[in-house]
C-alpha atoms as a PDB file:
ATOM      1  CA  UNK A   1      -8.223  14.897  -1.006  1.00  0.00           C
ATOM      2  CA  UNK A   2      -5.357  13.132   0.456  1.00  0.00           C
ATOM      3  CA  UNK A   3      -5.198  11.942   4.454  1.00  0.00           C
ATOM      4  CA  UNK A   4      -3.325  11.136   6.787  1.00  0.00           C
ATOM      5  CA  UNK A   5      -2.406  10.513  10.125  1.00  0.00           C
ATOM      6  CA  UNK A   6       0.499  11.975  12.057  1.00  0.00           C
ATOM      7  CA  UNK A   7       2.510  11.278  15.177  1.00  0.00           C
ATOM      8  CA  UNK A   8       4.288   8.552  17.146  1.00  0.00           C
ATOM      9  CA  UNK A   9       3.601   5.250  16.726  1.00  0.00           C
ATOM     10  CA  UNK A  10       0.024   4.296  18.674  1.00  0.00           C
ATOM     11  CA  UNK A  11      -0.758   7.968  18.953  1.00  0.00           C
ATOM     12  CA  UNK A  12      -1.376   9.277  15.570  1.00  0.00           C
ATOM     13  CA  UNK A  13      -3.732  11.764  15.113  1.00  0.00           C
ATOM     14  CA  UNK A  14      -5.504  12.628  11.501  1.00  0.00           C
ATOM     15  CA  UNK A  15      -4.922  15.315   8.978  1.00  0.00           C
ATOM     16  CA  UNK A  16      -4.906  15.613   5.351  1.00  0.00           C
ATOM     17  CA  UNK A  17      -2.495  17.485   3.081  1.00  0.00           C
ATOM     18  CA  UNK A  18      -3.503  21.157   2.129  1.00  0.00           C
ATOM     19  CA  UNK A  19      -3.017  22.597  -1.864  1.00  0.00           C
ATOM     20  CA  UNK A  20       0.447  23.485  -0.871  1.00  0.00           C
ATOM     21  CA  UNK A  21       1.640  20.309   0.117  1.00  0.00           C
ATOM     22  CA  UNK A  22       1.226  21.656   3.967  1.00  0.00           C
ATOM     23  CA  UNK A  23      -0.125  19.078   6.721  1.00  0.00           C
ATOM     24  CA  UNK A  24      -3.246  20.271   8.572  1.00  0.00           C
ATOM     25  CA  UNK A  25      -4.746  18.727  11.492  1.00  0.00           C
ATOM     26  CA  UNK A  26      -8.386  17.087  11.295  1.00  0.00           C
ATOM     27  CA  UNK A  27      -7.793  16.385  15.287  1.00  0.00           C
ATOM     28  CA  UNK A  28     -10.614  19.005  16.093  1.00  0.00           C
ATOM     29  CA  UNK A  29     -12.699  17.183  13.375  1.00  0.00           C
ATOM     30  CA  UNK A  30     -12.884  13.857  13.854  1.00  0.00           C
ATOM     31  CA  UNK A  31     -11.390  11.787  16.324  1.00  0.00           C
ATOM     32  CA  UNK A  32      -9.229   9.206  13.673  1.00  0.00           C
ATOM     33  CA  UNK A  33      -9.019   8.005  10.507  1.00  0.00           C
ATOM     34  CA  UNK A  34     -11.117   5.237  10.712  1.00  0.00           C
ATOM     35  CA  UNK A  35     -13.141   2.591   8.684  1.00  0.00           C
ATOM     36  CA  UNK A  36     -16.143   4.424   9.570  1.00  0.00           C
ATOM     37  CA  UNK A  37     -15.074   7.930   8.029  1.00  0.00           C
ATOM     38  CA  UNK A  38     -14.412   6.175   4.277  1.00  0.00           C
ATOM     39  CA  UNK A  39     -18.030   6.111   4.491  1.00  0.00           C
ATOM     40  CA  UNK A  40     -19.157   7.914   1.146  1.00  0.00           C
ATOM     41  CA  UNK A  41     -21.037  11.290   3.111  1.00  0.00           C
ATOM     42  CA  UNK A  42     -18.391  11.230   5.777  1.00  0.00           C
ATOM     43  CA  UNK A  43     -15.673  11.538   2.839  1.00  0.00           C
ATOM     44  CA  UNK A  44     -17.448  14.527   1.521  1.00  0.00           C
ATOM     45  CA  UNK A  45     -18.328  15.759   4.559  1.00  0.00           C
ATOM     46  CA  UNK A  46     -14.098  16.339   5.020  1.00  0.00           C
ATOM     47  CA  UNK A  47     -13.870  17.910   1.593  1.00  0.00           C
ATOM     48  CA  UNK A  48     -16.303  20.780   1.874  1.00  0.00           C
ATOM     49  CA  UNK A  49     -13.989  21.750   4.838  1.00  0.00           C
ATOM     50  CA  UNK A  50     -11.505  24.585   3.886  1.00  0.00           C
ATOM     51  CA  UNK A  51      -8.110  22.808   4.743  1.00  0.00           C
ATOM     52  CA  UNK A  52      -6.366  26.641   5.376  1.00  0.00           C
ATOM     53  CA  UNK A  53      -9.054  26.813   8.120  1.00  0.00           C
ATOM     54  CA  UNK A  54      -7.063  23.859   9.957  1.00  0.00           C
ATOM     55  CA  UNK A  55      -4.394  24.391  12.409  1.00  0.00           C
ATOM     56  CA  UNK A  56      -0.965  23.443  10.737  1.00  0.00           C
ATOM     57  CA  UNK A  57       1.314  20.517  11.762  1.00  0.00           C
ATOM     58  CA  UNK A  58       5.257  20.603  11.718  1.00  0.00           C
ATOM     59  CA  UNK A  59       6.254  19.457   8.570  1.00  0.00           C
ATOM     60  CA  UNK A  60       8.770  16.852  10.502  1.00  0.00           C
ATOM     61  CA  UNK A  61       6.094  14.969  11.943  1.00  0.00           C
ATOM     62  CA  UNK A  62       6.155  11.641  11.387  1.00  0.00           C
ATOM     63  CA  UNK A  63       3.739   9.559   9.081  1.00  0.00           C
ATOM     64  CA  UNK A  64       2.092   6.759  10.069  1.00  0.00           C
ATOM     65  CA  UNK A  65      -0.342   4.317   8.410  1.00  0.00           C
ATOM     66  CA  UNK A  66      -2.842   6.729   6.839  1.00  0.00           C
ATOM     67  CA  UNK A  67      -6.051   4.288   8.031  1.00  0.00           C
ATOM     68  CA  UNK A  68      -6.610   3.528  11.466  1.00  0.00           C
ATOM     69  CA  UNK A  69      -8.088  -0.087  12.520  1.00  0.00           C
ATOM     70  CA  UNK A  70      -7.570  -1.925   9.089  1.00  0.00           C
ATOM     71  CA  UNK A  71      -9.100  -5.219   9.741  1.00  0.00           C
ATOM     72  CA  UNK A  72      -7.447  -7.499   6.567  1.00  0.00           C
ATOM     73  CA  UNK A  73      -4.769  -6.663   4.372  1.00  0.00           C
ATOM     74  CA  UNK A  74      -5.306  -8.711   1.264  1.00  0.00           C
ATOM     75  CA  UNK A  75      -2.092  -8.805  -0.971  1.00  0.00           C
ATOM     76  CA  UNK A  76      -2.253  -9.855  -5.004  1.00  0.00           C
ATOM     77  CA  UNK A  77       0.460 -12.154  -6.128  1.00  0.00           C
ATOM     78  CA  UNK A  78       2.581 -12.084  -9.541  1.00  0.00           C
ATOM     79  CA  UNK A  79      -0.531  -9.475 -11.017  1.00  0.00           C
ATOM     80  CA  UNK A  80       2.247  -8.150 -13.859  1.00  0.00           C
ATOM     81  CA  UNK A  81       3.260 -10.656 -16.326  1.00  0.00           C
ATOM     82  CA  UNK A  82       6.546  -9.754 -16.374  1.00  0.00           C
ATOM     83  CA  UNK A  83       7.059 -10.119 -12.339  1.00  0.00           C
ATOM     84  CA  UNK A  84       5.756 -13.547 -12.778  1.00  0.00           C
ATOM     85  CA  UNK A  85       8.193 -14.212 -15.807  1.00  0.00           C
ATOM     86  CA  UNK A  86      11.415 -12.842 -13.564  1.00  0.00           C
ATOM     87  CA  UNK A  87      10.109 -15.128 -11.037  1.00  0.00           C
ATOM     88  CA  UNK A  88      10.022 -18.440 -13.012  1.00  0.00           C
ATOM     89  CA  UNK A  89       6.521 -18.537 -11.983  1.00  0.00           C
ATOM     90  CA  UNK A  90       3.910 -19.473 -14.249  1.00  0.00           C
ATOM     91  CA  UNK A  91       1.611 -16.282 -15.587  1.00  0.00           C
ATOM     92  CA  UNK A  92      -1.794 -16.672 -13.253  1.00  0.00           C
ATOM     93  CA  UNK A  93      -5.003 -17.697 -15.369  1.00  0.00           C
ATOM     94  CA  UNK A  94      -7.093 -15.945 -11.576  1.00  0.00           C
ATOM     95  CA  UNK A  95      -5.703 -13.814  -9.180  1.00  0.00           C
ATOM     96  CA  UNK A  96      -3.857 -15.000  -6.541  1.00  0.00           C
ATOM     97  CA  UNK A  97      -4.883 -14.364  -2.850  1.00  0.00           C
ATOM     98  CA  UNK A  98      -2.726 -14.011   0.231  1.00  0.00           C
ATOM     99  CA  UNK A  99      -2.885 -12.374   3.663  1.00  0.00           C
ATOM    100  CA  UNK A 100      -0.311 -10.000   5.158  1.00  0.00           C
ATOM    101  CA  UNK A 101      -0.719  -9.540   9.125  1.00  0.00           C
ATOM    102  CA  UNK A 102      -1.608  -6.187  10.125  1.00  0.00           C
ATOM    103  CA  UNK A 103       0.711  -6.341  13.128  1.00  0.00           C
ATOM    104  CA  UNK A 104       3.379  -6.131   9.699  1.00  0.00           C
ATOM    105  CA  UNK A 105       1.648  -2.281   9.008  1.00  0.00           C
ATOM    106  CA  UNK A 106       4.401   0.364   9.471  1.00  0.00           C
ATOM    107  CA  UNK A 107       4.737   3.814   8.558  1.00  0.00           C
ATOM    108  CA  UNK A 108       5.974   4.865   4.954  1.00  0.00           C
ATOM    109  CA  UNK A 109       9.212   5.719   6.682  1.00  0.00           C
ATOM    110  CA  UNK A 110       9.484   3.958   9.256  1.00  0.00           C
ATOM    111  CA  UNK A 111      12.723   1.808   9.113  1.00  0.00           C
ATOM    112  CA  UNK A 112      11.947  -2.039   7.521  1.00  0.00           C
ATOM    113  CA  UNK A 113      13.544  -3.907  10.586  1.00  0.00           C
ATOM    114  CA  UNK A 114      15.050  -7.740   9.354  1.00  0.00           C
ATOM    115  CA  UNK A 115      13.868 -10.357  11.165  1.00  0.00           C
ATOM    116  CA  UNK A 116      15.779 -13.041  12.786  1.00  0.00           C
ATOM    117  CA  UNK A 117      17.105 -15.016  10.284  1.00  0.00           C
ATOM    118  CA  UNK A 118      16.618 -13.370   7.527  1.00  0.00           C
ATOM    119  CA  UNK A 119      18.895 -14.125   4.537  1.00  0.00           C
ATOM    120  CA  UNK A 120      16.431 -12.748   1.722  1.00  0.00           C
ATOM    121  CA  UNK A 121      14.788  -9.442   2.237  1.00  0.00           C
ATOM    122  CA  UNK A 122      13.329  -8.045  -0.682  1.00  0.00           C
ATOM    123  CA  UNK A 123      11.276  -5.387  -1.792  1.00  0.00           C
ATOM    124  CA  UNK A 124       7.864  -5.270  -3.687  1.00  0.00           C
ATOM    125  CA  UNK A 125       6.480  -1.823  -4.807  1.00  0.00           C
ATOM    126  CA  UNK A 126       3.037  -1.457  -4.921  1.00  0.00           C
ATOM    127  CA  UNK A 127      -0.603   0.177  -5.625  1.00  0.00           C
ATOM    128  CA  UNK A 128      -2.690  -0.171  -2.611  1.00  0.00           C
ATOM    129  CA  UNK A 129      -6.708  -0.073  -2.461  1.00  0.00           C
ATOM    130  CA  UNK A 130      -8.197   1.040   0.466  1.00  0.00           C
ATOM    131  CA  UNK A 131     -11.872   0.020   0.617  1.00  0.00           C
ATOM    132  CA  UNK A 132     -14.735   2.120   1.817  1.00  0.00           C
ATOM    133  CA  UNK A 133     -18.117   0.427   1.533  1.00  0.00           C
ATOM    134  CA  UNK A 134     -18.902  -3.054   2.667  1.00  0.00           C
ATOM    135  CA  UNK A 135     -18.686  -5.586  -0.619  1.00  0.00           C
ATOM    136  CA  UNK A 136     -19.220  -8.915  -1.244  1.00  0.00           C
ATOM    137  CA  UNK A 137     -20.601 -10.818  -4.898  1.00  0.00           C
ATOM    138  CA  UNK A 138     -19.494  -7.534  -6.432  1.00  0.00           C
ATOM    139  CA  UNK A 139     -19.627  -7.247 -10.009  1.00  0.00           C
ATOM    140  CA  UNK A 140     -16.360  -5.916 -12.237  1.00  0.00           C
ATOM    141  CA  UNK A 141     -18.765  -2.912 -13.064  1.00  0.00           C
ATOM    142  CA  UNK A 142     -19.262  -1.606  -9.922  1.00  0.00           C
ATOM    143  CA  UNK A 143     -15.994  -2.597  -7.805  1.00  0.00           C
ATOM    144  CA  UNK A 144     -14.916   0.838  -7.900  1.00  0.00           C
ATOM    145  CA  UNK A 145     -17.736   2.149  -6.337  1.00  0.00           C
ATOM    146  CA  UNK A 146     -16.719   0.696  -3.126  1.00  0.00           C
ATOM    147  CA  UNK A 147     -13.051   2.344  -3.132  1.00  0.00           C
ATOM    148  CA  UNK A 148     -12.677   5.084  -0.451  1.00  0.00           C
ATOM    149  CA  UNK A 149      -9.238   5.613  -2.371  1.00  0.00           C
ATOM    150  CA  UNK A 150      -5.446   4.453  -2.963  1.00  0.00           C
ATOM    151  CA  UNK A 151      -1.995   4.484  -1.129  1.00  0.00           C
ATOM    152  CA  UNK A 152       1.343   3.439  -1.943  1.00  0.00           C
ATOM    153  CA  UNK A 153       2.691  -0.210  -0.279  1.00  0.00           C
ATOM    154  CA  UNK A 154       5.722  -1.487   0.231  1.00  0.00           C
ATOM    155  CA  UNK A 155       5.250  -5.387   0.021  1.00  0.00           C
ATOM    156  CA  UNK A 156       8.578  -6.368   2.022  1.00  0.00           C
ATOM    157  CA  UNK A 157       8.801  -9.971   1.706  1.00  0.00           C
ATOM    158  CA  UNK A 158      11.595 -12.150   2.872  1.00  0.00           C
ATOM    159  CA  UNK A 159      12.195 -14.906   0.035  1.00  0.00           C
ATOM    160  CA  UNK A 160      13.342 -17.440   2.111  1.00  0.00           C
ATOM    161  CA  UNK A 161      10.914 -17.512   4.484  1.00  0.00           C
ATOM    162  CA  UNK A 162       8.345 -17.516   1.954  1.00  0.00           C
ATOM    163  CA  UNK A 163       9.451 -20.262  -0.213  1.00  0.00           C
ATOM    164  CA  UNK A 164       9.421 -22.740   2.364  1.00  0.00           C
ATOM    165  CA  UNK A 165       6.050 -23.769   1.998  1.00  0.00           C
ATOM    166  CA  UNK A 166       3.390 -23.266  -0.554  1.00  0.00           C
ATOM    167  CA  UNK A 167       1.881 -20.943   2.019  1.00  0.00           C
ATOM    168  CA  UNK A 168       3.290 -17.505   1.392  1.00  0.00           C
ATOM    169  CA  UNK A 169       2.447 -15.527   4.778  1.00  0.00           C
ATOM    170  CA  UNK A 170       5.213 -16.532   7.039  1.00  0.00           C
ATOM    171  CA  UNK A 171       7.696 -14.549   3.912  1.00  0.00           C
ATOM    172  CA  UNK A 172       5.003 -11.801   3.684  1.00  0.00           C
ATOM    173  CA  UNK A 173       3.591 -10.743   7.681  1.00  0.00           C
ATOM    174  CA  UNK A 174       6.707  -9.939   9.677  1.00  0.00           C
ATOM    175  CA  UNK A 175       6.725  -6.582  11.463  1.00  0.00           C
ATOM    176  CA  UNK A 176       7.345  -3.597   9.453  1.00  0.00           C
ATOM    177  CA  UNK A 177       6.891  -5.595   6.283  1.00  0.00           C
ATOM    178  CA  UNK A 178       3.581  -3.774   5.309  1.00  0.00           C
ATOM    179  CA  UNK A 179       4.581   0.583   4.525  1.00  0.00           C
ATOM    180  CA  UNK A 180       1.652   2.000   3.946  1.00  0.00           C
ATOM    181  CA  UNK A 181       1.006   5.904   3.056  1.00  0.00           C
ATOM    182  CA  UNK A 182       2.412   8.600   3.221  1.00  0.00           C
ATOM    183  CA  UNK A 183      -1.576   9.183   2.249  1.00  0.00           C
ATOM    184  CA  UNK A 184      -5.007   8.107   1.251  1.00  0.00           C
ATOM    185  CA  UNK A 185      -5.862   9.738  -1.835  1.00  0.00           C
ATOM    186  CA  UNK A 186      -9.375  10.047  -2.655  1.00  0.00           C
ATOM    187  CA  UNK A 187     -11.022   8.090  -5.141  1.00  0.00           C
ATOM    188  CA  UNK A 188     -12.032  11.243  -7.347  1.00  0.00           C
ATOM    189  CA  UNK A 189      -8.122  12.914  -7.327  1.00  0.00           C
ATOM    190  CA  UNK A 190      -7.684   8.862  -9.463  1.00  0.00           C
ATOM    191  CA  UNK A 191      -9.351   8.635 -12.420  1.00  0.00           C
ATOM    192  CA  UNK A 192      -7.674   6.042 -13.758  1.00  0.00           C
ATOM    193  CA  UNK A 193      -6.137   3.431 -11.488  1.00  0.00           C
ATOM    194  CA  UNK A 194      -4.603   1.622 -14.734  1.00  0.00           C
ATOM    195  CA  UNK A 195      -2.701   4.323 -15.907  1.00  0.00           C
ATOM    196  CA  UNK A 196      -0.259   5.399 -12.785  1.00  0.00           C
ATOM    197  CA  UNK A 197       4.010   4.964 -13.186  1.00  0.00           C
ATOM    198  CA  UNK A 198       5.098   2.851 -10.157  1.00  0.00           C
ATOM    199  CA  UNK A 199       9.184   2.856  -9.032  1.00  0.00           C
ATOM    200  CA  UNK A 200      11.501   1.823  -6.560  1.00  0.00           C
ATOM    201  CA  UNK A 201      14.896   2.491  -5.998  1.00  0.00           C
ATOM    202  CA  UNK A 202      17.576   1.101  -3.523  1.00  0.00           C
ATOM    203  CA  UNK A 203      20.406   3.042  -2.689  1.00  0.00           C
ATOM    204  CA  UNK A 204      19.686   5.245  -5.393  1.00  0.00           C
ATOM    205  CA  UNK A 205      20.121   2.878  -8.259  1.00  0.00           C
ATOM    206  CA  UNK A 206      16.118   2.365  -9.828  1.00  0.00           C
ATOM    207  CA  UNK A 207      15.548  -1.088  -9.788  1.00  0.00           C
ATOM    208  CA  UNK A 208      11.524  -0.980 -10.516  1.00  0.00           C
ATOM    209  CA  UNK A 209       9.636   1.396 -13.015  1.00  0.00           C
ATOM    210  CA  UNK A 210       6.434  -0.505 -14.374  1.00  0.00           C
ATOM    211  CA  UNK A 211       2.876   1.369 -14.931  1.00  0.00           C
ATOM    212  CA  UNK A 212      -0.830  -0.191 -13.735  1.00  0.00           C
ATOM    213  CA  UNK A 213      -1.290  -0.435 -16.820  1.00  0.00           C
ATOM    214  CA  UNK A 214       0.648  -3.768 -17.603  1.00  0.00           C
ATOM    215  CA  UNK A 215      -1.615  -5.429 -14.481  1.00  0.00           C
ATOM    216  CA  UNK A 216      -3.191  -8.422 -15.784  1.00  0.00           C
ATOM    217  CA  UNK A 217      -5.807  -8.251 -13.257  1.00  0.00           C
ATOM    218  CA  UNK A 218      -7.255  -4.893 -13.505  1.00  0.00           C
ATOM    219  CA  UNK A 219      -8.306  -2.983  -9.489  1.00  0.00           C
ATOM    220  CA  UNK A 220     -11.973  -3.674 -10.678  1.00  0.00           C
ATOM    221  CA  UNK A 221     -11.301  -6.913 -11.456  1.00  0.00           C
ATOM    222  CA  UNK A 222      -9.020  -7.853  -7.964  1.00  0.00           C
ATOM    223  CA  UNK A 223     -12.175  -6.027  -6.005  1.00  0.00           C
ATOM    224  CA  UNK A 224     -14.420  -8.047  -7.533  1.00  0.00           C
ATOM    225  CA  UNK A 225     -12.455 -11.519  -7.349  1.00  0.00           C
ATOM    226  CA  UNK A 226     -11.573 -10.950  -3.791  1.00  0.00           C
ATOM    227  CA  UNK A 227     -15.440 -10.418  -2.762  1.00  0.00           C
ATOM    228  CA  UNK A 228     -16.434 -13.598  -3.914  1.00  0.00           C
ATOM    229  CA  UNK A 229     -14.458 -14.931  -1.365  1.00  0.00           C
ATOM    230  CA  UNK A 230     -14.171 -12.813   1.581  1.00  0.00           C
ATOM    231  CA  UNK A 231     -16.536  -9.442   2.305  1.00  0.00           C
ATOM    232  CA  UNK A 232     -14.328  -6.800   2.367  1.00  0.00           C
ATOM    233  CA  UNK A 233     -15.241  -3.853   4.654  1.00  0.00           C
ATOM    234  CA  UNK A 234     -14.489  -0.180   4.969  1.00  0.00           C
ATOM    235  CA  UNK A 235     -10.853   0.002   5.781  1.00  0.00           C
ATOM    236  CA  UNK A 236      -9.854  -3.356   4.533  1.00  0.00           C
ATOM    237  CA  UNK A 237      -6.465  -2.999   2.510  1.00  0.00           C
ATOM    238  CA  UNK A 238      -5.765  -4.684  -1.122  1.00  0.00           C
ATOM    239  CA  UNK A 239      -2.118  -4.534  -2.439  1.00  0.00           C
ATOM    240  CA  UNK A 240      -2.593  -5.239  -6.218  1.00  0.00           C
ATOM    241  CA  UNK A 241       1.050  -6.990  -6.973  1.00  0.00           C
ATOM    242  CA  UNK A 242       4.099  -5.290  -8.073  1.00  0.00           C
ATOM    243  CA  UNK A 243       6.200  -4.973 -11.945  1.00  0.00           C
ATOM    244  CA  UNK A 244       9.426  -6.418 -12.480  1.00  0.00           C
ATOM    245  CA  UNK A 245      12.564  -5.448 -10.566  1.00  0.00           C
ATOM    246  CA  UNK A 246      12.659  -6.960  -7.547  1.00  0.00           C
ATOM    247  CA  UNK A 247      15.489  -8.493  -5.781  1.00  0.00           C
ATOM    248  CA  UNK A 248      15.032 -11.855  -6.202  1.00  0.00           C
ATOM    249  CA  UNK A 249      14.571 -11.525 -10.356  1.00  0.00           C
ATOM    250  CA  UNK A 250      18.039  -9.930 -10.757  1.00  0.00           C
ATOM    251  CA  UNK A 251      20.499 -11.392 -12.606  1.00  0.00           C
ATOM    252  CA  UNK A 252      22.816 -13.066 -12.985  1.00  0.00           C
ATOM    253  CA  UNK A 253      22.132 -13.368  -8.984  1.00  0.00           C
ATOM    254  CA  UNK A 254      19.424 -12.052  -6.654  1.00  0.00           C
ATOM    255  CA  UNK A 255      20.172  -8.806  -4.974  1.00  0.00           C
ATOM    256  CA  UNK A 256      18.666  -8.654  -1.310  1.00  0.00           C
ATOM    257  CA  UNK A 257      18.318  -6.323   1.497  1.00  0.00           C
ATOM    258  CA  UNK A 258      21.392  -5.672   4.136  1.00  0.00           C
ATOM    259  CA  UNK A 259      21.446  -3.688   7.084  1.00  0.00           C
ATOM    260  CA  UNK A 260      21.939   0.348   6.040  1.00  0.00           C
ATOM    261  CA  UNK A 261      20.519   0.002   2.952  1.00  0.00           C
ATOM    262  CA  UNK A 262      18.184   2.648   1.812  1.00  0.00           C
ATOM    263  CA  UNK A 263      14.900   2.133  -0.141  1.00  0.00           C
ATOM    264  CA  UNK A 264      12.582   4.648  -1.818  1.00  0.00           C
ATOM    265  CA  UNK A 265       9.292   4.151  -3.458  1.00  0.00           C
ATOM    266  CA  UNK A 266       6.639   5.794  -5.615  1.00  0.00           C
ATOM    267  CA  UNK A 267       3.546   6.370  -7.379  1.00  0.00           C
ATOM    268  CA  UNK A 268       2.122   9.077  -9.594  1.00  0.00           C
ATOM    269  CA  UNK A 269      -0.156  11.287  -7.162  1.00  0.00           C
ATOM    270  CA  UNK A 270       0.041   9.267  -4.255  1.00  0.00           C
ATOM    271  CA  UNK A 271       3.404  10.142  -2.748  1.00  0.00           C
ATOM    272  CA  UNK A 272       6.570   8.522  -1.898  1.00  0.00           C
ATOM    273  CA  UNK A 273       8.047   6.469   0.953  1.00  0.00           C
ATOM    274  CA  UNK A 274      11.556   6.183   2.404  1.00  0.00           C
ATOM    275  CA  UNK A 275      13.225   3.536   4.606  1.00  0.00           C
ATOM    276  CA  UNK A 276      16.243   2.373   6.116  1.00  0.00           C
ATOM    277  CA  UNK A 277      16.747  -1.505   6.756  1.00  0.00           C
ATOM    278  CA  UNK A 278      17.432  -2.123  10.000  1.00  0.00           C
END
């Protein structure tokens, strides 16, 4: 089942996506998206529901974040080996942990706006859990268990910014550096989160193609780390890191962001996103 939620920004209104690829309104059915829905009966409560049965959206609407009131977005740092070699960054023996503000959560085509100041903006596609039941001391084994499903992320960072301090949040949690969507897909429609192709492309010219595969922190494993640390509830976001390609790895120079550029994203089954820097 995928979801999603449609309409102008602060007035999105749920739906989920139909066998033909149509958009059909839950609005009738539940009130939003929300952490409360992921719940495991509520979930299968919304697939016994026949979507053709659901009044049909324009297919211009816009997108917005497909989860309404996500209360942390936990982000994954240098989780493919060869990110962290393009990087000059050391390959991490644990996973590292950083927070993205959710004021940064955009739409997955709504335009990536440059703050003031930036020099740096980069680009970071990525596999996105969205949680569903509460966890915390969770074992690898049963990590999974406690996914409601998986989105596509953009991870805009702003290198600069980031690199001035060891702390990596002022780079990572500037508004409308956190896509998200077009959908939550359910956890059954992804039977293998460590076997789905990941790209990105700027302008047209592919610049990231990697597979979950080459993670060296598996999804079960990032649940299960993050948990011992924080309890994640339903609704809580993890961005699992992002392969090789990005801006700042390119050689024999970094390539960044400028205004009117054009970046598109993707991952097997979950959709694509689109946006213009502003």
């Amino acid at each position: 089942m995928k979801l999603c939620r449609y309409g102008e920004p602060g007035q999105e209104r749920p739906a989920l996506i139909d066998r033909m690829g149509g958009l059909r309104s839950l609005a009738g059915v539940i009130g939003d998206l929300s952490p409360e829905v992921l719940a495991p009966a509520r979930l299968a409560a919304l697939a016994a529901i026949d979507p053709l049965t659901l009044p049909p959206v324009d297919a211009g609407a816009r997108l917005g974040v497909p989860i309404a009131g996500i209360g942390k977005y936990v982000c994954i740092g240098l989780n493919y080996r060869d990110h962290a070699e393009e990087a000059g960054l050391p390959v991490p023996k644990e996973p590292i942990v950083f927070l993205k503000a959710t004021t940064a959560l955009s739409g997955p085509d709504d335009p990536i706006v440059a703050p003031v100041g930036a020099t740096c903006l980069d680009w970071e596609a990525e596999l996105a859990v969205i949680i569903g039941m509460r966890a915390k001391n969770i074992a690898v084994g049963e990590a999974l268990d406690h996914v409601a499903g998986y989105c596509l992320a953009n991870d805009v960072s702003e290198r600069a910014f980031q690199m001035q301090s060891s702390q990596w949040d002022k780079g990572k949690g500037c508004d409308t550096f956190g896509p998200l969507g077009p959908w939550l897909v359910t956890r059954d429609e992804v039977p293998d989160p460590q076997d789905l192709d990941i790209w990105l492309e700027v302008n047209g010219r592919r610049m990231q193609a990697g597979n979950t595969r080459t993670m060296i922190f598996s999804v079960a494993e990032v649940i299960a780390y993050v948990s011992r640390y924080m309890t994640l509830m339903p609704g809580d976001v993890i961005a699992t890191g992002t392969p090789p390609g990005v801006g700042m790895g390119m050689r024999p120079e970094p390539v960044y962001l400028r205004s009117g550029d054009v970046v598109e994203l993707g991952i097997d089954g979950l959709g694509r996103q689109r946006q213009c820097v502003a």
